[in-house]
Protein backbone atom coordinates (compact mmCIF):
# COMPACT_ATOMS: atom_id res chain seq x y z
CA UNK A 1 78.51 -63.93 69.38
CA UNK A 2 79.94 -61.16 71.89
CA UNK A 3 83.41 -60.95 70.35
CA UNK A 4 82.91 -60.88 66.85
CA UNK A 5 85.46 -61.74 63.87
CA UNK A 6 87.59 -58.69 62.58
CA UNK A 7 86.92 -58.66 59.02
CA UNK A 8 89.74 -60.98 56.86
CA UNK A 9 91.33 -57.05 55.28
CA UNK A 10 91.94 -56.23 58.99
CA UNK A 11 93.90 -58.89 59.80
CA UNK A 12 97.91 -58.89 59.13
CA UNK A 13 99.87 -61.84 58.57
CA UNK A 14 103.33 -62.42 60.04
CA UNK A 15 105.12 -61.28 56.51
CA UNK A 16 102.78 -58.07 56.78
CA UNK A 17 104.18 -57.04 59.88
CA UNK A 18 108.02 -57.87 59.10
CA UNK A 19 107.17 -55.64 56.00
CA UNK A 20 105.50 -52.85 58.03
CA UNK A 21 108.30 -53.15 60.74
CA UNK A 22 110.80 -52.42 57.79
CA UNK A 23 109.47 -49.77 56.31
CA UNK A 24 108.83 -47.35 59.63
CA UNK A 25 105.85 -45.38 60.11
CA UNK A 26 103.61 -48.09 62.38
CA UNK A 27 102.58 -48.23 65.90
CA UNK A 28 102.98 -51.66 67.22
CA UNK A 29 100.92 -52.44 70.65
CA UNK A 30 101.20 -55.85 72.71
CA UNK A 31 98.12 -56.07 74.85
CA UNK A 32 99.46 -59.01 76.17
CA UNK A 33 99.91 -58.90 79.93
CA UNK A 34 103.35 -57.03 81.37
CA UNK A 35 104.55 -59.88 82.37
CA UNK A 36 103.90 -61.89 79.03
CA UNK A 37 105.22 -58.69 77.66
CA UNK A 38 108.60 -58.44 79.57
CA UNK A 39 108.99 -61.90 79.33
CA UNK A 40 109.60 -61.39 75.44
CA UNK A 41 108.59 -58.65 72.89
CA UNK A 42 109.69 -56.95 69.61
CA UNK A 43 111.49 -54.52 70.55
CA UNK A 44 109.31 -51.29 68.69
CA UNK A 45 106.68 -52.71 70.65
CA UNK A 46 104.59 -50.62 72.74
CA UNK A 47 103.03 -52.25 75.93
CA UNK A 48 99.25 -51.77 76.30
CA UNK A 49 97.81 -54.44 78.18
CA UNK A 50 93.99 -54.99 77.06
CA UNK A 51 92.91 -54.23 80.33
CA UNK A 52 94.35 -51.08 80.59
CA UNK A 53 93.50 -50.47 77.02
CA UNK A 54 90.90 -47.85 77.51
CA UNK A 55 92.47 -45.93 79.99
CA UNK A 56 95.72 -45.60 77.54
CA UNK A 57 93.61 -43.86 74.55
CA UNK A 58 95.41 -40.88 75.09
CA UNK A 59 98.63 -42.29 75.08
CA UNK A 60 97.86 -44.54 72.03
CA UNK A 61 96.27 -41.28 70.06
CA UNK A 62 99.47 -39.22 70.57
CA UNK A 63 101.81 -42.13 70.00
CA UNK A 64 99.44 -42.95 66.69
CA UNK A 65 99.46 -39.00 65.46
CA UNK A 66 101.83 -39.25 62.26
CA UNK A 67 101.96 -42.93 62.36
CA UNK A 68 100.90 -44.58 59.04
CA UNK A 69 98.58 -47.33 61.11
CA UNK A 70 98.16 -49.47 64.06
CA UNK A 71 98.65 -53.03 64.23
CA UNK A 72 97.69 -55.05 67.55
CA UNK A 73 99.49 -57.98 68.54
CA UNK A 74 98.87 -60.56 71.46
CA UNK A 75 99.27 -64.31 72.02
CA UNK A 76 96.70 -65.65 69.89
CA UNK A 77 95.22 -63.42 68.45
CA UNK A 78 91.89 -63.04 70.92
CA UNK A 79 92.62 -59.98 72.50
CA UNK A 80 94.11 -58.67 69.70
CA UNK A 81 90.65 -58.17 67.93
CA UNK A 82 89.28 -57.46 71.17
CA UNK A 83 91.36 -54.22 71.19
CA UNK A 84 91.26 -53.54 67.79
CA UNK A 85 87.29 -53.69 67.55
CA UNK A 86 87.92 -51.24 71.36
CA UNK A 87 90.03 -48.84 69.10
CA UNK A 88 87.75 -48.80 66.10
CA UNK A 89 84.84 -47.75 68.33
CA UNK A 90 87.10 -45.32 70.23
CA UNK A 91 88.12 -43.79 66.73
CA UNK A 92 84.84 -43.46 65.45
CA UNK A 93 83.79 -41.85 69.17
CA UNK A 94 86.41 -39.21 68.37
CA UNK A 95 88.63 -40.30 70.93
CA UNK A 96 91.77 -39.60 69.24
CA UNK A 97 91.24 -36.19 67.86
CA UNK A 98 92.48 -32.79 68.92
C-alpha cells in the first residue's frame, strides 16, 4: 500500500497521552484542518495542518528542540501516521538539525 501502518510501538493510546500531557516535556501537533482545529483542541496543542506540514519543519524542529518527543494527533488517526511517517523521513533527512 501507499500509506503504510506505523509500527504498533509508535502508536500512543489515549492513557499515553493524558500521561505524557501530565508529565511536561512533549510537543503535541493537530494536523487536523484549522477549522477542525479551532472548532475544538487540547489546549497544549500546536496547529500543523498536514498540508502545511512540510512547509512548518522549521517551526516543528525549534518547537521540538528540548522536547522529550512528538506525538501527532488528528481525527482518526489517518493523517496522523501520514505526518508522522513525513517527520520520520524529514528527521532522518536532517531536517531538524542545526
Amino acid at each position: 500500500p501507499d500509506c503504510p501502518a506505523l509500527p504498533a510501538a509508535m502508536h500512543a493510546s489515549v492513557e499515553d497521552l493524558a500521561t505524557a500531557r501530565a508529565s511536561g516535556g512533549y510537543l503535541l501537533l493537530d494536523v487536523r484542518s484549522k477549522l477542525q482545529f479551532d472548532m475544538c483542541h487540547l489546549p497544549d496543542a500546536v496547529s500543523v495542518p498536514l498540508d502545511k506540514l512540510s512547509a512548518s519543519l522549521g517551526m516543528i524542529g525549534e518547537a521540538a528542540k528540548g522536547k522529550k518527543g512528538v506525538y501527532v494527533m488528528c481525527r482518526r488517526g489517518v493523517d496522523s501516521q501520514t505526518a508522522a511517517r513525513k517527520l520520520l523521513k524529514h528527521a532522518r533527512e536532517g531536517a531538524f538539525e542545526g
